[in-house]
N, C-alpha and C. Protein backbone atom coordinates (compact mmCIF):
# COMPACT_ATOMS: atom_id res chain seq x y z
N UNK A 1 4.99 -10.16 154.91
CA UNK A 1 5.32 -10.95 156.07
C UNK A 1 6.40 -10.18 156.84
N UNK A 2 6.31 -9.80 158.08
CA UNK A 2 7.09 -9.17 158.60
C UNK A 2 7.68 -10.06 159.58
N UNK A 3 9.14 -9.25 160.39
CA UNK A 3 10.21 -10.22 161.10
C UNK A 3 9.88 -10.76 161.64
N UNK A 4 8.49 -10.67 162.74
CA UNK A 4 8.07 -11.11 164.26
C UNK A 4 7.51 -12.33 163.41
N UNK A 5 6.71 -12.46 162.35
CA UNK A 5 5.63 -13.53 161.82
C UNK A 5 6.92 -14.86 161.49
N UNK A 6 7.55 -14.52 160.82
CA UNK A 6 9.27 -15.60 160.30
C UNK A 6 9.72 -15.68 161.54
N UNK A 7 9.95 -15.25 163.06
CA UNK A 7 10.62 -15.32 164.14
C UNK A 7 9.57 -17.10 164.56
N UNK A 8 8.52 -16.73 164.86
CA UNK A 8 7.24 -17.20 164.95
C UNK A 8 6.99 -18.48 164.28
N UNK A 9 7.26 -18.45 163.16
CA UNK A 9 6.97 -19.44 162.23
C UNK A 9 8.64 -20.16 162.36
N UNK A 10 9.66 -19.65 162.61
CA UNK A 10 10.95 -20.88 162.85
C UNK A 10 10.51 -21.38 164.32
N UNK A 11 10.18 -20.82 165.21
CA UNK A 11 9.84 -21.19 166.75
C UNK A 11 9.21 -22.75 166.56
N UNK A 12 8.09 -22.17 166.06
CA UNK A 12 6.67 -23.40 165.46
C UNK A 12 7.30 -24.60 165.19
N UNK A 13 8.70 -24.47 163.96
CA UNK A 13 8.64 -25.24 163.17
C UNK A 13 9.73 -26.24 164.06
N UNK A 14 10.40 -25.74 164.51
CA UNK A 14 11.22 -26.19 165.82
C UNK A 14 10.50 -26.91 167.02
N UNK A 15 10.01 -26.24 167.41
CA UNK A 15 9.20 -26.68 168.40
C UNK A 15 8.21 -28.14 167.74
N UNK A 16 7.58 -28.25 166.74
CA UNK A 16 6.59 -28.71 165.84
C UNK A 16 7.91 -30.30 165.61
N UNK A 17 8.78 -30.20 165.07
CA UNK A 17 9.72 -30.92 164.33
C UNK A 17 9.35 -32.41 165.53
N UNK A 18 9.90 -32.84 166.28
CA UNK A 18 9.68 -33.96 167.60
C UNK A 18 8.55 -34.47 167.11
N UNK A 19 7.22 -33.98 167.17
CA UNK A 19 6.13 -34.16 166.94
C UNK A 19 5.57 -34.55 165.55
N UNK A 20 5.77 -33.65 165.14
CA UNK A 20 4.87 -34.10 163.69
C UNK A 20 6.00 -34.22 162.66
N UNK A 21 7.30 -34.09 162.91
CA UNK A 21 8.28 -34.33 161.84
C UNK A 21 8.79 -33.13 161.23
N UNK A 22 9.60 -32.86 160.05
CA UNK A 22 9.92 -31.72 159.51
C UNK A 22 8.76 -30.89 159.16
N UNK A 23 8.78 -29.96 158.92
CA UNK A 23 7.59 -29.11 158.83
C UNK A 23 8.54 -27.99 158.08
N UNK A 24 7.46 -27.63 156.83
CA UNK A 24 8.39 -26.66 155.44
C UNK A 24 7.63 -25.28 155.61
N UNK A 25 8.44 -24.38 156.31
CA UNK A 25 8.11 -23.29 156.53
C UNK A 25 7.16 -22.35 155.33
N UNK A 26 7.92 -22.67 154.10
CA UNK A 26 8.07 -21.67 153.02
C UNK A 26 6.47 -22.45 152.63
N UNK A 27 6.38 -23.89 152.53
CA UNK A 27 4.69 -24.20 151.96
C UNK A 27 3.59 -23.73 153.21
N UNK A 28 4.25 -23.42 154.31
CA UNK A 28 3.10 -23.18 155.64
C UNK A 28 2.65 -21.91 155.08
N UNK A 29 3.39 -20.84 154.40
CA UNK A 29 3.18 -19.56 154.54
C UNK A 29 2.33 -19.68 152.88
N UNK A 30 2.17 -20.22 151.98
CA UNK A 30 1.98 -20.54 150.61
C UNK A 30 0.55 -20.98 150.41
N UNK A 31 0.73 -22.47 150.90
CA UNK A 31 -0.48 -23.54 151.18
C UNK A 31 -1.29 -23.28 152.23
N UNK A 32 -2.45 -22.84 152.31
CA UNK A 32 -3.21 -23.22 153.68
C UNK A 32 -3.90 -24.35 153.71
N UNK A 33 -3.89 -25.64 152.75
CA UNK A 33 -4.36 -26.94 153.30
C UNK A 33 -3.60 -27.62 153.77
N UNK A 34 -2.11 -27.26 153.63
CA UNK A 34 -0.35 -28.14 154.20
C UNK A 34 -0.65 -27.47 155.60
N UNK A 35 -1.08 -26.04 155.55
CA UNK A 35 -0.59 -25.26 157.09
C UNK A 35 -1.62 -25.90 157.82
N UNK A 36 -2.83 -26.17 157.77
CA UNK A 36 -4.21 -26.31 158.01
C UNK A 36 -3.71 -27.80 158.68
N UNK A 37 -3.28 -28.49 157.78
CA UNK A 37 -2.85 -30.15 158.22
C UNK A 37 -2.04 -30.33 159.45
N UNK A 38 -1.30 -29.31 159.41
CA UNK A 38 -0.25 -29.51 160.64
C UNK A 38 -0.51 -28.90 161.56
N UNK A 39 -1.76 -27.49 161.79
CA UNK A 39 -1.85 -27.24 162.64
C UNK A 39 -3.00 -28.41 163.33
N UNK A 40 -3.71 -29.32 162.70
CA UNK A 40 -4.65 -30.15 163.09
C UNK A 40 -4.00 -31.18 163.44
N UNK A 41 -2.54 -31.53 163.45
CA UNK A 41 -1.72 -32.72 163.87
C UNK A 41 -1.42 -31.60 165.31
N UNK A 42 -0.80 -30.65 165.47
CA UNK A 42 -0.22 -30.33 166.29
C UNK A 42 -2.09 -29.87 167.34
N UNK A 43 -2.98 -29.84 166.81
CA UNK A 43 -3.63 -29.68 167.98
C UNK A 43 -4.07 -31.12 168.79
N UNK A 44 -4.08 -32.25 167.96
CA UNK A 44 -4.00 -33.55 168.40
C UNK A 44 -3.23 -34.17 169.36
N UNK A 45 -2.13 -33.47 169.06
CA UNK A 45 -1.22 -34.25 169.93
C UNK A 45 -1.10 -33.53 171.41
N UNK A 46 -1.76 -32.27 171.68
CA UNK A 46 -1.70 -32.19 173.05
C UNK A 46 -1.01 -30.79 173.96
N UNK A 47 -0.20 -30.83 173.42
CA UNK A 47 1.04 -29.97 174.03
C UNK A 47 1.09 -28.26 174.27
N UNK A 48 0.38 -27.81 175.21
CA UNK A 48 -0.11 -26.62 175.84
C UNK A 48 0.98 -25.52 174.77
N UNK A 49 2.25 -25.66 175.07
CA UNK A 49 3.22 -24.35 175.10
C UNK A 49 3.44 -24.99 173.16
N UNK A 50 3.14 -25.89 172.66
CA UNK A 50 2.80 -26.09 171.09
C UNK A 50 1.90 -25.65 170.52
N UNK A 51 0.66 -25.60 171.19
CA UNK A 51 -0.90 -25.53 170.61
C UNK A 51 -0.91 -23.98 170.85
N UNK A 52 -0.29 -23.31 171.97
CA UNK A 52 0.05 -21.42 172.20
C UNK A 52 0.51 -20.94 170.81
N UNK A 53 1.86 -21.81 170.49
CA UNK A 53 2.26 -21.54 169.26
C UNK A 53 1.49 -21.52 168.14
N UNK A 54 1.17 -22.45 167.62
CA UNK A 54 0.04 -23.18 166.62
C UNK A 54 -1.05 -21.52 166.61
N UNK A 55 -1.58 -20.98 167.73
CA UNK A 55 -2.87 -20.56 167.88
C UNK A 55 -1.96 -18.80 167.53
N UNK A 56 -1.19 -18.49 167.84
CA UNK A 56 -0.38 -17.51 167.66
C UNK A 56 0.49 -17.12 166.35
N UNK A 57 0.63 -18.37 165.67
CA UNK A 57 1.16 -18.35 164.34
C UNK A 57 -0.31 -18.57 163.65
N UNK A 58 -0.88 -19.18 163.55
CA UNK A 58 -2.42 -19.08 162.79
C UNK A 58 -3.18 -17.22 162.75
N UNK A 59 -2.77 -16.73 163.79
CA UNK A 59 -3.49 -15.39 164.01
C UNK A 59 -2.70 -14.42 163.25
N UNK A 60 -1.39 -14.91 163.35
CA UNK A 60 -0.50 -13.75 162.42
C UNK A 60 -0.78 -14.44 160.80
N UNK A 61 -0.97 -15.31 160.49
CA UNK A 61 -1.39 -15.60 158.88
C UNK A 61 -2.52 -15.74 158.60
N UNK A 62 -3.58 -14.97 159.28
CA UNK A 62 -4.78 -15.12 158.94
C UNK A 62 -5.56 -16.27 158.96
N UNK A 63 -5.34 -17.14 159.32
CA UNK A 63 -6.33 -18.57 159.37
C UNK A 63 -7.27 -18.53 160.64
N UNK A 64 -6.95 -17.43 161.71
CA UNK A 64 -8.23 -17.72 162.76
C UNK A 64 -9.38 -16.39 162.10
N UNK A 65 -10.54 -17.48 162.31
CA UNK A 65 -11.64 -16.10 161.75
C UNK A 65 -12.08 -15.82 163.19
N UNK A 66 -12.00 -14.52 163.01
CA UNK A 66 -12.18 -13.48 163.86
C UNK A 66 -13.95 -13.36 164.28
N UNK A 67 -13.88 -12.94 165.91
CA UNK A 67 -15.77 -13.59 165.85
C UNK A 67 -16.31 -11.87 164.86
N UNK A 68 -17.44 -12.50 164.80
CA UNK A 68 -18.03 -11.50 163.68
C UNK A 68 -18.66 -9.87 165.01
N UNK A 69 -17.88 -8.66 164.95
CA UNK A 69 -18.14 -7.69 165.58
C UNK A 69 -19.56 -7.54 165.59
N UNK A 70 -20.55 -7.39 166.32
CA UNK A 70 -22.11 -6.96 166.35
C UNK A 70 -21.84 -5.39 165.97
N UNK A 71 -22.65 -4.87 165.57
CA UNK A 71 -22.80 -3.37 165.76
C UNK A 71 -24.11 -2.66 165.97
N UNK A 72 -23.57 -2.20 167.05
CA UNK A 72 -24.45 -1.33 168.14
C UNK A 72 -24.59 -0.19 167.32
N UNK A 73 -26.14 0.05 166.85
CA UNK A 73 -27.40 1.30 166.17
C UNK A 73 -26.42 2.08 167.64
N UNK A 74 -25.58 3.18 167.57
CA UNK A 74 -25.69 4.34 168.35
C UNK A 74 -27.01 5.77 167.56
N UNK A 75 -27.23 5.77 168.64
CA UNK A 75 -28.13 7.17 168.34
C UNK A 75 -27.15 8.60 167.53
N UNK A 76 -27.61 9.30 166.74
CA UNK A 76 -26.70 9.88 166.20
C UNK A 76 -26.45 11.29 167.24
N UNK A 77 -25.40 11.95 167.47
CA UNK A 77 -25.63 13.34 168.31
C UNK A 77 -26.50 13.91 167.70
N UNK A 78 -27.04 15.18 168.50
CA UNK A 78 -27.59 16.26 168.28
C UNK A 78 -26.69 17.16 167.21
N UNK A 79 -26.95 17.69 166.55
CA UNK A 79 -26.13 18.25 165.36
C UNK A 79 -26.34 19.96 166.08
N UNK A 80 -24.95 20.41 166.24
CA UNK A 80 -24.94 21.90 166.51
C UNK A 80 -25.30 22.73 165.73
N UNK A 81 -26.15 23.62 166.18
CA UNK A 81 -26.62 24.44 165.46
C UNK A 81 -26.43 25.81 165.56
N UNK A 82 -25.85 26.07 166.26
CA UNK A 82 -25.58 27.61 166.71
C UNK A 82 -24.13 27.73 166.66
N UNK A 83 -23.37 29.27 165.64
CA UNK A 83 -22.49 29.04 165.07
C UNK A 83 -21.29 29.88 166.05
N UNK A 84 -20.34 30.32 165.91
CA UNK A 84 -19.69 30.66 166.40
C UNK A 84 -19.53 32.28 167.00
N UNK A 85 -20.43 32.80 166.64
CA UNK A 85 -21.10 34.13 166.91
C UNK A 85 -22.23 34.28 167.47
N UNK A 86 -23.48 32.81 167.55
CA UNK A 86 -24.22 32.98 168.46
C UNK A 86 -25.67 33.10 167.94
């Protein structure tokens, strides 16, 4: 867990506190059915510059799944064949 993710996660929990009540940093980062709960209270209740948070702290702990990359068949190059002498 690095500084910016703990900067992030006191913001949340601050910001979060009015709303959904105390909120325990140390089980958000531990539990993902406690973190999971509160981010589903805090998307309920509404609050644009909360739900930024919520969606920004979820991305730094891994809980948003990422859409699944397609991958594009590229054609392979032509493989060089002629060496450095010719």
């Amino acid at each position: 867990m690095d500084n910016q993710c703990l900067i992030l996660l006191s913001k949340f929990s601050v910001a979060a506190r009015p709303f959904v009540g105390s909120v325990n940093s140390a089980k958000m980062i531990r539990d993902s059915q406690y973190a999971a709960e509160i981010f589903e209270q805090v998307d309920e209740i509404g609050n644009e510059e909360l739900i930024l948070l919520s969606l920004d702290l979820q991305n730094m702990l891994g809980m948003l799944a990422s859409p699944a990359a397609e991958k594009v068949e590229q054609p392979a190059a032509p493989k060089y064949i002629f060496g450095a002498r010719g």
